[in-house]
C-alpha atoms as a PDB file:
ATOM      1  CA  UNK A   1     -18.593 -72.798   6.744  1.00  0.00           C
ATOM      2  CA  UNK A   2     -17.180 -74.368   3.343  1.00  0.00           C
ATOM      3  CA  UNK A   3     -15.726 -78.212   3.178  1.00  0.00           C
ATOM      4  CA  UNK A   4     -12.386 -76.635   2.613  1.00  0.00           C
ATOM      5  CA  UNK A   5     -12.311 -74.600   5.574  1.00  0.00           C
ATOM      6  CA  UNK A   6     -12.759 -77.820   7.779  1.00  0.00           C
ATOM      7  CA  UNK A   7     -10.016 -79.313   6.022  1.00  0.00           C
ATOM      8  CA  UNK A   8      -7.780 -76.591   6.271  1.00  0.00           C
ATOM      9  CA  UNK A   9      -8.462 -76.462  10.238  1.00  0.00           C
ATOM     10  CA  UNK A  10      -7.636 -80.390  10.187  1.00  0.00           C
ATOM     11  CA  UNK A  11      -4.503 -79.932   8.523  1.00  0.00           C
ATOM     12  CA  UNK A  12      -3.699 -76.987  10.941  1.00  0.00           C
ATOM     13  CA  UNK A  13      -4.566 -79.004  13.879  1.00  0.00           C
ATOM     14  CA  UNK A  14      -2.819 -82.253  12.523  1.00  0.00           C
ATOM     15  CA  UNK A  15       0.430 -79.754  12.028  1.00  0.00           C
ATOM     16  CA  UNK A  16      -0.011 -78.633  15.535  1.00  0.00           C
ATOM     17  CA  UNK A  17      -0.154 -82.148  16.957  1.00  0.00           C
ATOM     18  CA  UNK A  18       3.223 -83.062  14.822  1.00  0.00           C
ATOM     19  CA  UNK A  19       4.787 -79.885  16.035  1.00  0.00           C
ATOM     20  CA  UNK A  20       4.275 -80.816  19.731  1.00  0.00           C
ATOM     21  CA  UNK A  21       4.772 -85.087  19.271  1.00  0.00           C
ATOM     22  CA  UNK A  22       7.409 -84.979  16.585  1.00  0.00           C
ATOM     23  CA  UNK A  23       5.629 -87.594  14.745  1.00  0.00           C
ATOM     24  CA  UNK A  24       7.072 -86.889  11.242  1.00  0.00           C
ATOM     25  CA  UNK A  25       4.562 -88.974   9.652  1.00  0.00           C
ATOM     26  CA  UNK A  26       1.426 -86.465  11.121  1.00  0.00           C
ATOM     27  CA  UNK A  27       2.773 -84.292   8.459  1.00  0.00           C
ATOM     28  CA  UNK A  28       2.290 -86.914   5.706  1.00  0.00           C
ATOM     29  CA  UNK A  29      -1.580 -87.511   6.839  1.00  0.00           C
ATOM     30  CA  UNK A  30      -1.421 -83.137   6.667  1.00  0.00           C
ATOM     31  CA  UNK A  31      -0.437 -83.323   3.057  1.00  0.00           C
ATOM     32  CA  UNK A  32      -3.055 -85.895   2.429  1.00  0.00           C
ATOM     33  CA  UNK A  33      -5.649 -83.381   4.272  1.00  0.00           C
ATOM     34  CA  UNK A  34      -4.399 -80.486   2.349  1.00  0.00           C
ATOM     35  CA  UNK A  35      -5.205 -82.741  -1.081  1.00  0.00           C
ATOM     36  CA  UNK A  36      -8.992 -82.829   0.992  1.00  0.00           C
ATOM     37  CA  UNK A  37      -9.123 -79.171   1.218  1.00  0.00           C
ATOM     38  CA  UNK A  38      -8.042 -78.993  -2.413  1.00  0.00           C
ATOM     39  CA  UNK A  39     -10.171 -81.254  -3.890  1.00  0.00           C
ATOM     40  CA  UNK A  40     -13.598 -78.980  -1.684  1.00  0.00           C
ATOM     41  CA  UNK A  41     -11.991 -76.096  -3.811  1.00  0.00           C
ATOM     42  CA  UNK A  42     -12.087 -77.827  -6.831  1.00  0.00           C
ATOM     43  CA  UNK A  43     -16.068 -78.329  -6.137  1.00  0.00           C
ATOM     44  CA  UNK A  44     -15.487 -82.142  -6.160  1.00  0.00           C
ATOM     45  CA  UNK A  45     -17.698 -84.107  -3.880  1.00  0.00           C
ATOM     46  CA  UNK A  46     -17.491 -85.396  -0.397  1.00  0.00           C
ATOM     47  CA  UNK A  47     -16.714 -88.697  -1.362  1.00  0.00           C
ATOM     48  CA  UNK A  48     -13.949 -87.301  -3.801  1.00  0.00           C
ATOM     49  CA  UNK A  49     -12.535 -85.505  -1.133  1.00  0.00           C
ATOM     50  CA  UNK A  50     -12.162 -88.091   0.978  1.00  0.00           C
ATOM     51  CA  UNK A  51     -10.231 -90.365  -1.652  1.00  0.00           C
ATOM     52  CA  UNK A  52      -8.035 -87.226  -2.468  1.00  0.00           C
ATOM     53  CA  UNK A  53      -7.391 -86.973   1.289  1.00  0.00           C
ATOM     54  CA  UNK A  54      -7.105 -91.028   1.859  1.00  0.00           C
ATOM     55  CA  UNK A  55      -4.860 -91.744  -1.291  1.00  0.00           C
ATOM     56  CA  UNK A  56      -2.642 -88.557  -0.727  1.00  0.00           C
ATOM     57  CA  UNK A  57      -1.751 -88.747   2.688  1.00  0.00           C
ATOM     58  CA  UNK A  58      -1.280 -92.902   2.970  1.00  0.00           C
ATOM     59  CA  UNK A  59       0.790 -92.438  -0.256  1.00  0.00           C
ATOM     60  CA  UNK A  60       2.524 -89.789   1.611  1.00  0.00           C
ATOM     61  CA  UNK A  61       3.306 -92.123   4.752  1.00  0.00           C
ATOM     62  CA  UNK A  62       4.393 -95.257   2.600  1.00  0.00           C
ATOM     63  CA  UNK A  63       6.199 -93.454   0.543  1.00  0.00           C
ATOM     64  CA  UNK A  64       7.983 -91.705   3.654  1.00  0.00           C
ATOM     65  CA  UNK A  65       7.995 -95.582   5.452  1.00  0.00           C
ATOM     66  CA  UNK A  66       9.936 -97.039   2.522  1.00  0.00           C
ATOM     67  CA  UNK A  67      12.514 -94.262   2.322  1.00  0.00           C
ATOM     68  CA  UNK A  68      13.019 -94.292   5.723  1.00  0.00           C
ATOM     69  CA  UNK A  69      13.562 -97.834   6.250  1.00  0.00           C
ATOM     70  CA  UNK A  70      15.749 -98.171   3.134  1.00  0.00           C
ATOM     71  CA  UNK A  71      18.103 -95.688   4.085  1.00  0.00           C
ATOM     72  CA  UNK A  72      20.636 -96.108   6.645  1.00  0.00           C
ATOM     73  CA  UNK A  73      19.726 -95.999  10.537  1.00  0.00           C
ATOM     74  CA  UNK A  74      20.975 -93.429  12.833  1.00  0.00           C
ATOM     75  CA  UNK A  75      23.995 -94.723  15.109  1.00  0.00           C
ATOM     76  CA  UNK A  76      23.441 -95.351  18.594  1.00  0.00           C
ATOM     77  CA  UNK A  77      24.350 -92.597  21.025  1.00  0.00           C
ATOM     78  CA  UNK A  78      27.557 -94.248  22.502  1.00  0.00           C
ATOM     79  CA  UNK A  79      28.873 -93.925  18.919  1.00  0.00           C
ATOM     80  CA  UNK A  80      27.159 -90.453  17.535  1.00  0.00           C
ATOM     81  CA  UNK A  81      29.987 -87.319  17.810  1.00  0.00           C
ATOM     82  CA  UNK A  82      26.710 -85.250  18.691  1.00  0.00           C
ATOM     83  CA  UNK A  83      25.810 -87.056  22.743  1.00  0.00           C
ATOM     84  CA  UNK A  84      29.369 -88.241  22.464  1.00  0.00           C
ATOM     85  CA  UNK A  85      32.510 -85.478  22.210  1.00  0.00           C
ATOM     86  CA  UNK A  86      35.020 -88.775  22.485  1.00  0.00           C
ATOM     87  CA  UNK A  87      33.889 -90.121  19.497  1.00  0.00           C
ATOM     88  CA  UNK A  88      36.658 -89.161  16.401  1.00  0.00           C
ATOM     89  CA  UNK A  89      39.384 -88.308  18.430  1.00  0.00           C
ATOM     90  CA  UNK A  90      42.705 -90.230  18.194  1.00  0.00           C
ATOM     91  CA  UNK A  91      44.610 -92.254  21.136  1.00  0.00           C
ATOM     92  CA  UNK A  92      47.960 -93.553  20.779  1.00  0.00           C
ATOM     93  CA  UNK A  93      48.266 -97.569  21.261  1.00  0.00           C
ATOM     94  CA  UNK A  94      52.028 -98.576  22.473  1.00  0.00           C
ATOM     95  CA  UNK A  95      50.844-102.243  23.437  1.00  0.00           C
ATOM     96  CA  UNK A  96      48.118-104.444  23.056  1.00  0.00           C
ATOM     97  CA  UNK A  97      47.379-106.869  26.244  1.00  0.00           C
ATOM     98  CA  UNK A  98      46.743-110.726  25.380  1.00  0.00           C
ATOM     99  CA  UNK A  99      42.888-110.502  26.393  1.00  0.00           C
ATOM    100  CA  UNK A 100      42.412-107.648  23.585  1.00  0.00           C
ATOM    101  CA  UNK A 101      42.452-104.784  25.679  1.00  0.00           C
ATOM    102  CA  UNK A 102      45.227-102.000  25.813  1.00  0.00           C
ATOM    103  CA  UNK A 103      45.998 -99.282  28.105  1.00  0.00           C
ATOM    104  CA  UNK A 104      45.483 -95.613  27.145  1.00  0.00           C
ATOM    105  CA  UNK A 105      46.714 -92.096  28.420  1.00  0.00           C
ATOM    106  CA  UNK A 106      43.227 -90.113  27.223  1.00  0.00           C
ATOM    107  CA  UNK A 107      42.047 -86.641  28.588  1.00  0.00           C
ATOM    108  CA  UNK A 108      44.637 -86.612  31.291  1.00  0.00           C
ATOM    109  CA  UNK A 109      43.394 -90.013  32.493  1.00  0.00           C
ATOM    110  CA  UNK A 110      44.196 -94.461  32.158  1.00  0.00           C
ATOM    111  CA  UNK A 111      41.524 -95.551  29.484  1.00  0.00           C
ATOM    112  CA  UNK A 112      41.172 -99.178  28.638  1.00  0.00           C
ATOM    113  CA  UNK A 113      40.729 -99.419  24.933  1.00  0.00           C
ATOM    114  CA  UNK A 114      39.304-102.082  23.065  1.00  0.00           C
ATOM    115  CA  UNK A 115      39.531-102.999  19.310  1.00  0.00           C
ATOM    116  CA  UNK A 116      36.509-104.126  16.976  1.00  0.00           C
ATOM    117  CA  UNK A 117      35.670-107.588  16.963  1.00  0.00           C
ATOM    118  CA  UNK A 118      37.558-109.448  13.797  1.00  0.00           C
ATOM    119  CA  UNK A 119      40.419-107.049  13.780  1.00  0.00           C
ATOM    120  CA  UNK A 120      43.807-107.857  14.338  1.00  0.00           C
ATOM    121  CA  UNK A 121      45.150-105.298  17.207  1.00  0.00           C
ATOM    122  CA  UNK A 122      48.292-103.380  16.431  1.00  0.00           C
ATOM    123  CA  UNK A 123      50.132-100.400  17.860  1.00  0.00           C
ATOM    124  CA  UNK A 124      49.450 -96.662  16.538  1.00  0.00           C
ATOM    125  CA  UNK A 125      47.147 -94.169  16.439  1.00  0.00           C
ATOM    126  CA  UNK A 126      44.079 -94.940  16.610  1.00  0.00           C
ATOM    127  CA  UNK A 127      40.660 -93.175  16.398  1.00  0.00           C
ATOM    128  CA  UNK A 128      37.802 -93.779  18.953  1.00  0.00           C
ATOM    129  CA  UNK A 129      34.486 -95.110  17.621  1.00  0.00           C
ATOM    130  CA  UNK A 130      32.580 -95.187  19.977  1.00  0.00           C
ATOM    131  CA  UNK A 131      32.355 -95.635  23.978  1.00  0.00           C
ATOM    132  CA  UNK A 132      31.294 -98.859  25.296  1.00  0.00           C
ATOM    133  CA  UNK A 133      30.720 -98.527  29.456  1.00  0.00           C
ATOM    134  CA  UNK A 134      33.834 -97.380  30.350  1.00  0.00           C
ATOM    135  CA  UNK A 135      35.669 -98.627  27.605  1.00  0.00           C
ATOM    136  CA  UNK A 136      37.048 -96.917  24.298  1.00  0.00           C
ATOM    137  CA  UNK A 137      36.409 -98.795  21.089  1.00  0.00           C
ATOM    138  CA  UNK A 138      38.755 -97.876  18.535  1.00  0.00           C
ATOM    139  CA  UNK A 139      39.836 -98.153  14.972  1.00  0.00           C
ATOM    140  CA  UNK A 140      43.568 -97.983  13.529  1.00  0.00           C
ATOM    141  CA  UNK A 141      43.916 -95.293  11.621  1.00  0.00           C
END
């Protein structure tokens, strides 16, 4: 069996693993394994291969690290549209209690809303950003 062909099962095996874990950075180490099974076609070396394989894939999973940490995190779940179908819709605000907290008429049902932290509260509509307990957090529109 040819040094490729063993590097071409690892990467199918590593892309297995990633498929079942949904560890996206198995994929990274794949494409680092792939530059293995490239550099055995090549006719370079063991040792070569191993440095294509090493260098690849860890510059794959930095490289994936850093863009993943710079960019912006995914919103928690009480605030994401996709766990929560509250989240975006509007509520009308007639008065806002002294403690910060106002009573809502929402899907046929009393809400207590709340505003964010640092805002002044003031009547409207308002859009919900996000559900905290029981309680709607909302922005004026």
């Amino acid at each position: 069996m040819d040094e490729s062909t063993l590097w071409w099962l690892l990467t199918g095996a590593t892309v297995a693993v990633e498929l079942l874990t949904g560890t996206f950075y198995l994929l990274m180490l794949a494409v680092g394994l792939a530059a293995g099974a490239a550099a055995a076609h090549v006719g370079l070396g063991l040792a070569a291969q191993l440095i294509a394989a090493s260098v690849v894939g860890g510059g794959a999973v930095v490289t994936c690290y850093y863009f993943r940490k710079k960019g912006p995190g995914a919103p928690s779940a009480r605030a994401d549209r996709n766990v929560n179908l509250d989240v975006g819709e509007t509520v009308s605000i007639d008065q806002w209690n002294a403690d910060g907290t106002a009573s809502v008429k929402y899907r046929g049902a009393q809400w207590t809303a709340i505003h964010r932290p640092g805002t002044v509260p003031r009547t409207g509509p308002h859009r919900v950003a996000e559900l905290v307990g029981s309680r709607l957090l909302v922005d004026p529109l």
